[in-house]
Protein backbone atom coordinates (compact mmCIF):
# COMPACT_ATOMS: atom_id res chain seq x y z
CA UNK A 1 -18.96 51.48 37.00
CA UNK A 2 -16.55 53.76 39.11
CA UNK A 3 -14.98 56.34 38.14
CA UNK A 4 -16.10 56.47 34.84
CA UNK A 5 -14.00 53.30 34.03
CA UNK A 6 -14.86 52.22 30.88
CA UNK A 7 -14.08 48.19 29.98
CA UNK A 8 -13.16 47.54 26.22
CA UNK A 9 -15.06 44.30 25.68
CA UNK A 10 -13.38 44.15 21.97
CA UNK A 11 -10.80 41.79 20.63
CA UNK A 12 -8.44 44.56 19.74
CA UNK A 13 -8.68 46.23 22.84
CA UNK A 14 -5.34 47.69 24.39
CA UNK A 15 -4.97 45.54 26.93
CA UNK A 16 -1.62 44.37 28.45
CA UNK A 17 -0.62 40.98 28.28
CA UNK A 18 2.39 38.88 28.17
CA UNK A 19 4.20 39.30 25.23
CA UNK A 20 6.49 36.45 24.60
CA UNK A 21 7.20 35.79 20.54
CA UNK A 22 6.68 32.47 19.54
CA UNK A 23 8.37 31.84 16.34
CA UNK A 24 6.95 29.25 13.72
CA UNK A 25 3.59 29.58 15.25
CA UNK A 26 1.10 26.76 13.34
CA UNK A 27 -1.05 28.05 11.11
CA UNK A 28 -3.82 26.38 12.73
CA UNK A 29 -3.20 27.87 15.91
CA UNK A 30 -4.26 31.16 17.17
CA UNK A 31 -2.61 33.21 20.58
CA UNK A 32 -2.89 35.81 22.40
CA UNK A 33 -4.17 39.06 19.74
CA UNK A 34 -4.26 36.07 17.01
CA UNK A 35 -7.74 34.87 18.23
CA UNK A 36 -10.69 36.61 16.57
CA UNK A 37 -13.51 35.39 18.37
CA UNK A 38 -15.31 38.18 20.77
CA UNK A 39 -16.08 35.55 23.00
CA UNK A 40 -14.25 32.02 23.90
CA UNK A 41 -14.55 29.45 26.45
CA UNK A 42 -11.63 29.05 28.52
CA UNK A 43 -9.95 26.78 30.59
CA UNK A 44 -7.03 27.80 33.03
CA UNK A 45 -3.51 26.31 33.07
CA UNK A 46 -4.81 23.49 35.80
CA UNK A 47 -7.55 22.36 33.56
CA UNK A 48 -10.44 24.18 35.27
CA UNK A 49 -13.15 25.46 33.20
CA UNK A 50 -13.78 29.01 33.38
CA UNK A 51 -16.51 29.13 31.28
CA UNK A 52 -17.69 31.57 28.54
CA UNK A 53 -15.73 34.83 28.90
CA UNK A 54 -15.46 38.16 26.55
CA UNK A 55 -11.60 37.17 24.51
CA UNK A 56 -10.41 40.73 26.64
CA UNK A 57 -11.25 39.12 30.19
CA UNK A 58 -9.82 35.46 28.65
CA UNK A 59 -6.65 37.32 27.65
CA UNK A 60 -6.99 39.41 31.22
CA UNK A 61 -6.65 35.88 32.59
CA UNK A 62 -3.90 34.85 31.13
CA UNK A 63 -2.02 37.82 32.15
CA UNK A 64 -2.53 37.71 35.26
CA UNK A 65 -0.80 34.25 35.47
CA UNK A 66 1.93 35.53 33.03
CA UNK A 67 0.73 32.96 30.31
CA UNK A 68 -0.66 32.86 26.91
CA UNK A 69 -4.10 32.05 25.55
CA UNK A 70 -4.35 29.06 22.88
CA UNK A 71 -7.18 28.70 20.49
CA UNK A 72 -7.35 25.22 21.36
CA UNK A 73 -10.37 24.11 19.50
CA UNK A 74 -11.31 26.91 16.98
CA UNK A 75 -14.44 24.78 15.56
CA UNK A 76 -16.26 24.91 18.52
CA UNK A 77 -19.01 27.57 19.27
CA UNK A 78 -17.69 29.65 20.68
CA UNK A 79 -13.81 28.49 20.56
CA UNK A 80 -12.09 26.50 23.20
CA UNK A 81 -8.91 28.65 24.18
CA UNK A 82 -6.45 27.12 27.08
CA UNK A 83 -4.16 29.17 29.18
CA UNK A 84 -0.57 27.71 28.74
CA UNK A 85 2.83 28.54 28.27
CA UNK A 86 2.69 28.49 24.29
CA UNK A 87 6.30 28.20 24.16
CA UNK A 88 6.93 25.40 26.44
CA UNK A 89 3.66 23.58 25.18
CA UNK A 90 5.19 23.72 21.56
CA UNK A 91 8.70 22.39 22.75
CA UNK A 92 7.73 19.57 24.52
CA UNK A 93 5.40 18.68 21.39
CA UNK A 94 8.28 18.54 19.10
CA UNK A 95 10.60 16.73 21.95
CA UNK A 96 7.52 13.96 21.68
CA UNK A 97 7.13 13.67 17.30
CA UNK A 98 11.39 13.64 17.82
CA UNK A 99 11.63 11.08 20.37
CA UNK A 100 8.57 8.44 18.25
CA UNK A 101 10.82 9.76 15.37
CA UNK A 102 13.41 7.89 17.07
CA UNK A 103 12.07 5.12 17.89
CA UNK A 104 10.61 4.37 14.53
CA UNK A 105 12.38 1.02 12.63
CA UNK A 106 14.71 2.95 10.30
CA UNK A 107 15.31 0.37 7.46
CA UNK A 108 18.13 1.36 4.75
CA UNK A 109 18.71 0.07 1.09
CA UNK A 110 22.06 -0.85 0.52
CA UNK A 111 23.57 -2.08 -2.32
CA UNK A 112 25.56 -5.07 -3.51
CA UNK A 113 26.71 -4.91 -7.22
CA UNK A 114 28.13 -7.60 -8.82
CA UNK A 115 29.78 -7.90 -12.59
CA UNK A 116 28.13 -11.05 -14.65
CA UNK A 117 31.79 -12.44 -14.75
CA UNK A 118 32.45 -12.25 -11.05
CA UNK A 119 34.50 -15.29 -9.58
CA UNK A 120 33.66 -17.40 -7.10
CA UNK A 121 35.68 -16.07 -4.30
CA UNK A 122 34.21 -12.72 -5.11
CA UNK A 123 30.78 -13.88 -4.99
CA UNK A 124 31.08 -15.59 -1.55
CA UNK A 125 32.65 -12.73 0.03
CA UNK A 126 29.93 -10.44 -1.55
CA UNK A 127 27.23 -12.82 -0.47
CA UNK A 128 28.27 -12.35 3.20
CA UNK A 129 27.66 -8.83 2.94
CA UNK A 130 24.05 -9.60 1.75
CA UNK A 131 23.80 -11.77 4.68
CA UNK A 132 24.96 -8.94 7.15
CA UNK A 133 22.66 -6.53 6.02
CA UNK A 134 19.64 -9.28 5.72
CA UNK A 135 20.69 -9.96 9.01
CA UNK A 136 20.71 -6.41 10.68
CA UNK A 137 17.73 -5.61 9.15
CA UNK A 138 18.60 -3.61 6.21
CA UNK A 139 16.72 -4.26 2.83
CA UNK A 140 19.25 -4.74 0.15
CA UNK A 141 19.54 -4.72 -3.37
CA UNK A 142 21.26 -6.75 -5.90
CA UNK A 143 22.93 -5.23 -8.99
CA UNK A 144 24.88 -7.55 -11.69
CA UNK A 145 26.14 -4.61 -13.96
CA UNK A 146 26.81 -5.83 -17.77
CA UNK A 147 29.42 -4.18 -19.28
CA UNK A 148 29.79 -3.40 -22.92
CA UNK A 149 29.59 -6.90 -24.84
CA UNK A 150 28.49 -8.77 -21.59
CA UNK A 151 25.10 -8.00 -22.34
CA UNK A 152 24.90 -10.28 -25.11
CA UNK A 153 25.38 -13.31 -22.41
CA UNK A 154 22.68 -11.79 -20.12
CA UNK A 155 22.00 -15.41 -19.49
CA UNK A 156 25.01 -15.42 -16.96
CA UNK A 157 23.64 -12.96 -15.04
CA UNK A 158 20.39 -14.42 -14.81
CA UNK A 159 21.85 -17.64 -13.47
CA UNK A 160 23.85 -15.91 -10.71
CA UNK A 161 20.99 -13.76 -10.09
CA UNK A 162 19.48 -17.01 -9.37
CA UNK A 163 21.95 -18.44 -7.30
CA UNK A 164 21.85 -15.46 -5.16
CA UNK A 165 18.09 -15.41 -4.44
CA UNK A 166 18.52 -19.48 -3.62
CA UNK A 167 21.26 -18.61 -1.25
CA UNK A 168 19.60 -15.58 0.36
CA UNK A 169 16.33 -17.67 1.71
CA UNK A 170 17.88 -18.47 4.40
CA UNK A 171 17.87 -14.43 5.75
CA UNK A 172 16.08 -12.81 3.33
CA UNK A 173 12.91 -12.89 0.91
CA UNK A 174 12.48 -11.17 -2.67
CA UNK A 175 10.73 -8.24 -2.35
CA UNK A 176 11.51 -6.97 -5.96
CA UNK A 177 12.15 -9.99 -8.65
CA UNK A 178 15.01 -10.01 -10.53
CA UNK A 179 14.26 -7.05 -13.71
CA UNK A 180 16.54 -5.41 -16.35
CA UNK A 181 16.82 -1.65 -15.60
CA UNK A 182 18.69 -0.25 -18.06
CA UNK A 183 22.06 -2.48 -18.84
CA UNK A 184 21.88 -3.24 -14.89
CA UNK A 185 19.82 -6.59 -13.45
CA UNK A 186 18.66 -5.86 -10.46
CA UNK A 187 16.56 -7.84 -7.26
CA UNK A 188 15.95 -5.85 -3.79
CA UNK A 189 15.71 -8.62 -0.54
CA UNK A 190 13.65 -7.67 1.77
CA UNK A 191 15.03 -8.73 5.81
CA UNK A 192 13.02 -11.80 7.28
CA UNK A 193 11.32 -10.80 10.93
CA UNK A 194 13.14 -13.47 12.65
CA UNK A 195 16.45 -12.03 10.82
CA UNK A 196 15.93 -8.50 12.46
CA UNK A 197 18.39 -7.62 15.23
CA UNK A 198 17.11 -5.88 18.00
């Protein structure tokens, strides 16, 4: 070698390399001065294998194209690394889990209490709302609260409890039959598929 130039073939050698902090690294996930392995297979930014290089000539690599070098595949012998920009690479992975985040069915629980004397009028109006949220997709539960004395005549609220569920067919289906929790009766309706709006 010229000069008496001497080449540092160890992972902890001095050499210069782009160093751009990446916050909330994964603890699976090894960069740059992070990767322990004295040798690694690498494969450049274009997806071109390299092949088996000492980690100072891998991280040489990704210097020279002002990148970073990802333990990939830390399992294999020796470890896959990939030049990349770290940074970008770990943006545009959390842009994809939020966008399928998005896109997942979000299905809520609402509520609809009702009091074991509640009229008629009251019970039609409140039975729309249980259609609405049926309807929109929404799972829904059914609360007739009993207070004080009322509990001793927990037979009317089993009877409207079962005039609800009759009613509710039509957009709904139990998912939850009608229990006691507590002083509370309560039933959760679960949306029908042909129900859900778009």
């Amino acid at each position: 070698m010229e000069s008496g130039e001497r080449v540092d073939h160890s992972p902890h050698s001095t050499l210069e390399y782009p160093k751009k902090e990446v916050g909330f690294i994964s603890r699976d996930v090894r960069i740059n001065r992070e990767i322990r392995a004295r040798e690694v297979r690498v494969i450049d930014s274009e997806g071109k294998q390299l092949g088996i290089l000492p980690l100072v000539e891998a991280l040489r690599a990704a210097a020279n194209a002002d990148l970073d070098l990802v333990e990939v595949s830390p399992k294999s012998e020796p470890p896959v690394c990939r030049i990349m920009d770290f940074g970008k690479f770990k943006y545009q992975q959390s842009k994809k889990a939020h966008d399928a985040k998005k896109k997942q069915a979000v299905v809520h629980l609402k509520e609809v209490k009702f009091r074991s004397k509640t009229e008629e009028h009251d019970l039609e109006f409140k039975l729309r709302h249980i259609e609405r949220f049926l309807k929109e997709g929404n799972k829904t539960k059914v609360t007739i609260i009993f207070r004080g004395r009322e509990i001793t005549h927990s037979e009317l609220g089993k009877q409207m409890m079962g005039r609800i569920a009759e009613q509710a067919k039509e957009w709904g289906k139990i998912e939850q039959p009608a229990k006691f929790e507590g002083r509370n009766y309560v039933m959760i309706l679960a949306p029908l598929p042909s129900q859900k709006t778009p």
